[in-house]
N, C-alpha and C. Protein backbone atom coordinates (compact mmCIF):
# COMPACT_ATOMS: atom_id res chain seq x y z
N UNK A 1 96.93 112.97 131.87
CA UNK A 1 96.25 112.30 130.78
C UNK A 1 97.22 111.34 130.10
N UNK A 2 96.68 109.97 129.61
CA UNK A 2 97.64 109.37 129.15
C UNK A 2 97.40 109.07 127.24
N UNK A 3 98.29 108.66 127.00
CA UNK A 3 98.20 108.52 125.06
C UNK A 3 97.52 107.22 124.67
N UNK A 4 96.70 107.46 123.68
CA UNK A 4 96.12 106.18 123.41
C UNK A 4 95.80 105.94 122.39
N UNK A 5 95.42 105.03 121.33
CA UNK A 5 95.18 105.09 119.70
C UNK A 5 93.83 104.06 119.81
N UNK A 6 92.99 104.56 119.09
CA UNK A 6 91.58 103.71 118.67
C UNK A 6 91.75 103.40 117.31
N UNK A 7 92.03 102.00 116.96
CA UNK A 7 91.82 101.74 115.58
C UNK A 7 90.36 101.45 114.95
N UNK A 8 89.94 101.68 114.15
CA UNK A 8 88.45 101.80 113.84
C UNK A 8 88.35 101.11 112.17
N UNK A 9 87.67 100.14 111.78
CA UNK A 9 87.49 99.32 110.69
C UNK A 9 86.22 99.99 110.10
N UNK A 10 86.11 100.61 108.94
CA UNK A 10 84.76 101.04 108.65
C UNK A 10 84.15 100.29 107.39
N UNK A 11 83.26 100.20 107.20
CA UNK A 11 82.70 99.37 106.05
C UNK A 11 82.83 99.73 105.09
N UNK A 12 83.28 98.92 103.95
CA UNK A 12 84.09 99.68 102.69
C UNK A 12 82.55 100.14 101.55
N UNK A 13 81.44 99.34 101.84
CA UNK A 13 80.77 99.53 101.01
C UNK A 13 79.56 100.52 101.08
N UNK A 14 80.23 101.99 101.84
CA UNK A 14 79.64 102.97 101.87
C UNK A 14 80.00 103.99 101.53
N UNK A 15 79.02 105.46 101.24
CA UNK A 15 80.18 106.19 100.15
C UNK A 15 81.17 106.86 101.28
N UNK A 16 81.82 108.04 100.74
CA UNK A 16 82.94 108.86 101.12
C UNK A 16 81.98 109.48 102.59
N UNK A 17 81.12 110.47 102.33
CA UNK A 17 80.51 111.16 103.26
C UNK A 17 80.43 110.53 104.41
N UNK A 18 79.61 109.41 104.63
CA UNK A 18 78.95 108.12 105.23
C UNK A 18 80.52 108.04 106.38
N UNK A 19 81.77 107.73 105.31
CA UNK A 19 82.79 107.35 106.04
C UNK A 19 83.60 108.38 107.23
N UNK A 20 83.26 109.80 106.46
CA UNK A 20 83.87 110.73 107.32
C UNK A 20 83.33 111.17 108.10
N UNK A 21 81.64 110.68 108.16
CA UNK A 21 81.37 110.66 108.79
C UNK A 21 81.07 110.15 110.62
N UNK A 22 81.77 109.11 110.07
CA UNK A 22 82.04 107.57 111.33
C UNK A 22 83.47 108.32 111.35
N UNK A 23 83.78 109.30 111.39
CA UNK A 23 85.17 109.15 111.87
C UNK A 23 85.23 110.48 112.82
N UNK A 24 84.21 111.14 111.96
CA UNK A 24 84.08 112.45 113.01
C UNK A 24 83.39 112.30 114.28
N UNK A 25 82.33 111.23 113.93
CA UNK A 25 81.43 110.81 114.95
C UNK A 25 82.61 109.95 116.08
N UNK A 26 83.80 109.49 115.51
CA UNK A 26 84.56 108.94 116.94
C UNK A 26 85.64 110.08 117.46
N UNK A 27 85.47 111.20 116.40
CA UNK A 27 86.61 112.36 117.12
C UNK A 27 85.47 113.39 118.28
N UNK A 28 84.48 113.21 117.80
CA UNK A 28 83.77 113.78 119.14
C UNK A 28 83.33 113.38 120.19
N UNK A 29 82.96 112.01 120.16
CA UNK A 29 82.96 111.11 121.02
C UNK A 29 84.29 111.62 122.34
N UNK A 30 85.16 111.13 121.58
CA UNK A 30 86.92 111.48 122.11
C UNK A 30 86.52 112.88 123.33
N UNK A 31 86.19 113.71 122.44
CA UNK A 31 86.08 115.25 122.88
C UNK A 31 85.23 115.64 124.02
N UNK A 32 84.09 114.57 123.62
CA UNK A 32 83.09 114.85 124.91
C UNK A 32 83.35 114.41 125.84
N UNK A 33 84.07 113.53 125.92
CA UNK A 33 84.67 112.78 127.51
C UNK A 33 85.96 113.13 127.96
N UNK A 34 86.19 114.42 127.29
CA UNK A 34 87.36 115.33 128.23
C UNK A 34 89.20 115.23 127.21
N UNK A 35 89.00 114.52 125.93
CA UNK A 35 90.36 114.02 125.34
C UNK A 35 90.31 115.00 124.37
N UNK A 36 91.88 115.01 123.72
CA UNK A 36 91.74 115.84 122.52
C UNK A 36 92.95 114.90 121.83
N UNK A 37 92.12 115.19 120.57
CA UNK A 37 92.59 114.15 119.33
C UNK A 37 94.06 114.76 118.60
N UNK A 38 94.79 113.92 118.64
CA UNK A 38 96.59 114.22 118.23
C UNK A 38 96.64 114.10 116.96
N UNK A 39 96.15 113.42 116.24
CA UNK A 39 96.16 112.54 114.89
C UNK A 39 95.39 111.44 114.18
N UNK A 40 95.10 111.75 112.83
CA UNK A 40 94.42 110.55 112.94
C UNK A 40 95.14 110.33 111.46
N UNK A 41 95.24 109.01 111.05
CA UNK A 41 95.92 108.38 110.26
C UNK A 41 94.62 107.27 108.97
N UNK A 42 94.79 107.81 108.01
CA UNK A 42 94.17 107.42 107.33
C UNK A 42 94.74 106.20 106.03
N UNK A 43 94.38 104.95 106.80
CA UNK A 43 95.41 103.79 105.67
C UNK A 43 94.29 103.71 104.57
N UNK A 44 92.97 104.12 104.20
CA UNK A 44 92.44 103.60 103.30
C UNK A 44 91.56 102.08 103.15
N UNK A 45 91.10 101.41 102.30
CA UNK A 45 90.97 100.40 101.67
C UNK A 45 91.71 99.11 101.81
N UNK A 46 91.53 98.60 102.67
CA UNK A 46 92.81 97.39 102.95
C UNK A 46 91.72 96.07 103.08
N UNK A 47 92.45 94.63 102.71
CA UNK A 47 91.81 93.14 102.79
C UNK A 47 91.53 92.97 104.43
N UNK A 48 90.03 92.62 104.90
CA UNK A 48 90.40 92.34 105.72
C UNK A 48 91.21 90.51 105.88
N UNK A 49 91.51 90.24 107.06
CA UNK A 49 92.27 88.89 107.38
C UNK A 49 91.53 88.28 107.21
N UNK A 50 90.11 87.97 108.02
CA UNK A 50 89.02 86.72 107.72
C UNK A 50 87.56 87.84 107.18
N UNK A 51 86.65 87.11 106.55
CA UNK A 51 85.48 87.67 106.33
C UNK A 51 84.63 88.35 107.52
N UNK A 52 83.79 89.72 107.79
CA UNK A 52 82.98 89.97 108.91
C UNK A 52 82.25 90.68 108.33
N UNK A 53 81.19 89.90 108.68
CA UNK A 53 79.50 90.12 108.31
C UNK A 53 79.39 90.20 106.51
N UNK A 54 80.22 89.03 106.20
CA UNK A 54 79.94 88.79 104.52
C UNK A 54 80.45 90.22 104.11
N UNK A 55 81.46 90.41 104.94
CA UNK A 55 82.49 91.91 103.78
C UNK A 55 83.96 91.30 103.94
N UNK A 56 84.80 91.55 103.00
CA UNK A 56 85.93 91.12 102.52
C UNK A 56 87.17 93.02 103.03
N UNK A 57 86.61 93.34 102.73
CA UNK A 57 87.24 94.97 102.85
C UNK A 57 86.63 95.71 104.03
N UNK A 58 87.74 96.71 104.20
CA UNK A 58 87.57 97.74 105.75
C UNK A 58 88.22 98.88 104.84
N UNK A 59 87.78 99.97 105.56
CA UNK A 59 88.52 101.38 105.56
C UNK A 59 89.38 101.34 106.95
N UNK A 60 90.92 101.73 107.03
CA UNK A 60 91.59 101.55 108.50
C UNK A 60 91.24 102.75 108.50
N UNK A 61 91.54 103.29 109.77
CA UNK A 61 91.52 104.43 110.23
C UNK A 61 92.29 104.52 112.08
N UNK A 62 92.98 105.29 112.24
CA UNK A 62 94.11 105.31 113.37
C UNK A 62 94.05 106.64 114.14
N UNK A 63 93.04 106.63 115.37
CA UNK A 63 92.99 107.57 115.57
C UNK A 63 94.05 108.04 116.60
N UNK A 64 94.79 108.69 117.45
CA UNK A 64 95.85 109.22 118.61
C UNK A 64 95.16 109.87 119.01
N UNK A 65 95.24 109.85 120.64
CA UNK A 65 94.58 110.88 121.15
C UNK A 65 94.85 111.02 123.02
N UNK A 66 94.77 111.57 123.98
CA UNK A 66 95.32 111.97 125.10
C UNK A 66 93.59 111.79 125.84
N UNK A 67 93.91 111.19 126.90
CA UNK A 67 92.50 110.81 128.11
C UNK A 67 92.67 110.61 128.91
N UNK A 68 92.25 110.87 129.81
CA UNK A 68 92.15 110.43 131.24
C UNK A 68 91.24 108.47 131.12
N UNK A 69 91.69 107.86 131.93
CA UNK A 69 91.34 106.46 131.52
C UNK A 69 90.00 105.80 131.95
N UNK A 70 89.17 106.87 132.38
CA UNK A 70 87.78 106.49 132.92
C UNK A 70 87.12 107.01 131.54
N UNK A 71 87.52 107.71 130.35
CA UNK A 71 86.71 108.16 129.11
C UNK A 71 87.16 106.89 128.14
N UNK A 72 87.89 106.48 128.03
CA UNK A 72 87.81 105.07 127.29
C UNK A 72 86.70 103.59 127.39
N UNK A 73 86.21 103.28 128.55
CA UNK A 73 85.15 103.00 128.79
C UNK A 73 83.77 103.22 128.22
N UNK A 74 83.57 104.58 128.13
CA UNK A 74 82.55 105.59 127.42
C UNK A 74 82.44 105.70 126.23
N UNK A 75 84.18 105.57 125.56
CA UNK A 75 84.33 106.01 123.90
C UNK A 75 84.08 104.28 123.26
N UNK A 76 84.01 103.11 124.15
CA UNK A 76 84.58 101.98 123.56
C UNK A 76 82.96 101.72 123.45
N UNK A 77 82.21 101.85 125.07
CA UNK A 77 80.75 101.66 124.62
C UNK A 77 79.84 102.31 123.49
N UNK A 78 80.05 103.07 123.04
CA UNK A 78 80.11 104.29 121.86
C UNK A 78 80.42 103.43 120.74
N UNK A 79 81.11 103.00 120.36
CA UNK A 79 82.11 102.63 119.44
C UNK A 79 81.47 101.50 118.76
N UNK A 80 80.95 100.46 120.50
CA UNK A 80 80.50 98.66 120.11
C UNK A 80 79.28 98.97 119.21
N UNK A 81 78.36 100.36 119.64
CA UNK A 81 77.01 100.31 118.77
C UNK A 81 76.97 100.98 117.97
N UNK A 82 78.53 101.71 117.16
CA UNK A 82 78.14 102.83 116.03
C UNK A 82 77.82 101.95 114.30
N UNK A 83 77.10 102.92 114.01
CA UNK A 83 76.60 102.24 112.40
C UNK A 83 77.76 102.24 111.37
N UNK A 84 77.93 101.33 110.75
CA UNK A 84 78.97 101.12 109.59
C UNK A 84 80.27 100.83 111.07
N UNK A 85 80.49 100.48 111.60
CA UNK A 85 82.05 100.35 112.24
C UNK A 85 81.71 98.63 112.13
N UNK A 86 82.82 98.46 111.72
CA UNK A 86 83.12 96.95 111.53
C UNK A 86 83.52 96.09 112.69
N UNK A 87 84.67 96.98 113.06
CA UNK A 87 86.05 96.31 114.22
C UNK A 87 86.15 97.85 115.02
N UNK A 88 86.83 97.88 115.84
CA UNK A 88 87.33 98.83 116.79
C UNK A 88 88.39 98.12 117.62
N UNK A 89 89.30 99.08 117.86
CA UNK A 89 90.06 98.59 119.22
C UNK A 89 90.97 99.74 119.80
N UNK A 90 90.90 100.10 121.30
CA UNK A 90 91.37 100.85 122.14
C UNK A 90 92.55 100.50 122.75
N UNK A 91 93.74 101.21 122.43
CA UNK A 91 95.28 100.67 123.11
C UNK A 91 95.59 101.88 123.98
N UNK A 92 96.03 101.64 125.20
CA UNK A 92 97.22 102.71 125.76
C UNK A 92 98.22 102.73 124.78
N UNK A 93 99.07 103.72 124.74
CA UNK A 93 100.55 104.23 123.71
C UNK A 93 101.16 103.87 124.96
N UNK A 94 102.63 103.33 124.82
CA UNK A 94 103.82 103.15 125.62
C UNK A 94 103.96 104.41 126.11
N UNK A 95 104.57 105.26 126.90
CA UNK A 95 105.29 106.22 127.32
C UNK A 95 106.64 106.23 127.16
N UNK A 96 107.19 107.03 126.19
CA UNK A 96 108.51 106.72 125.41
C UNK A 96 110.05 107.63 126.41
């Protein structure tokens, strides 16, 4: 299995629940396609760089996590149609 981090942009103008919710909804995602989640990193409230979809603000969110590389495919199609996700993006981790 190799290491990988999903960064995930959530829409700032929803409440708390709503948000932990979009986050659990991408840690199971993770789970069902065979990965298990290392960490997830919570930056908060940050500007985004340019405007998307007439919002100025994101919630970051940094997830780590271990997969085999045919479940990234699955988690990313997942990801393009979830409600409130702004941005997403799927990296391999270096191997240190």
């Amino acid at each position: 299995m190799s290491k990988y981090e999903l960064a995930v942009v959530v829409n700032a103008q929803i409440d708390d629940e709503a948000r932990t919710a979009v986050v659990d909804r991408a840690k199971e995602l993770i789970a069902r396609f065979g990965g298990t989640v290392t960490n997830v990193d919570d930056w908060g409230k940050k500007k985004l760089a340019y405007e998307i979809q007439k919002m100025n603000e994101g919630f970051y969110y940094f997830i780590q996590f271990e997969a085999e590389g045919s479940a990234i495919a699955e988690i990313e199609s997942r990801m393009r149609i979830a409600d409130n996700v702004i941005r997403y993006l799927c990296v391999k981790q270096e191997e240190a």
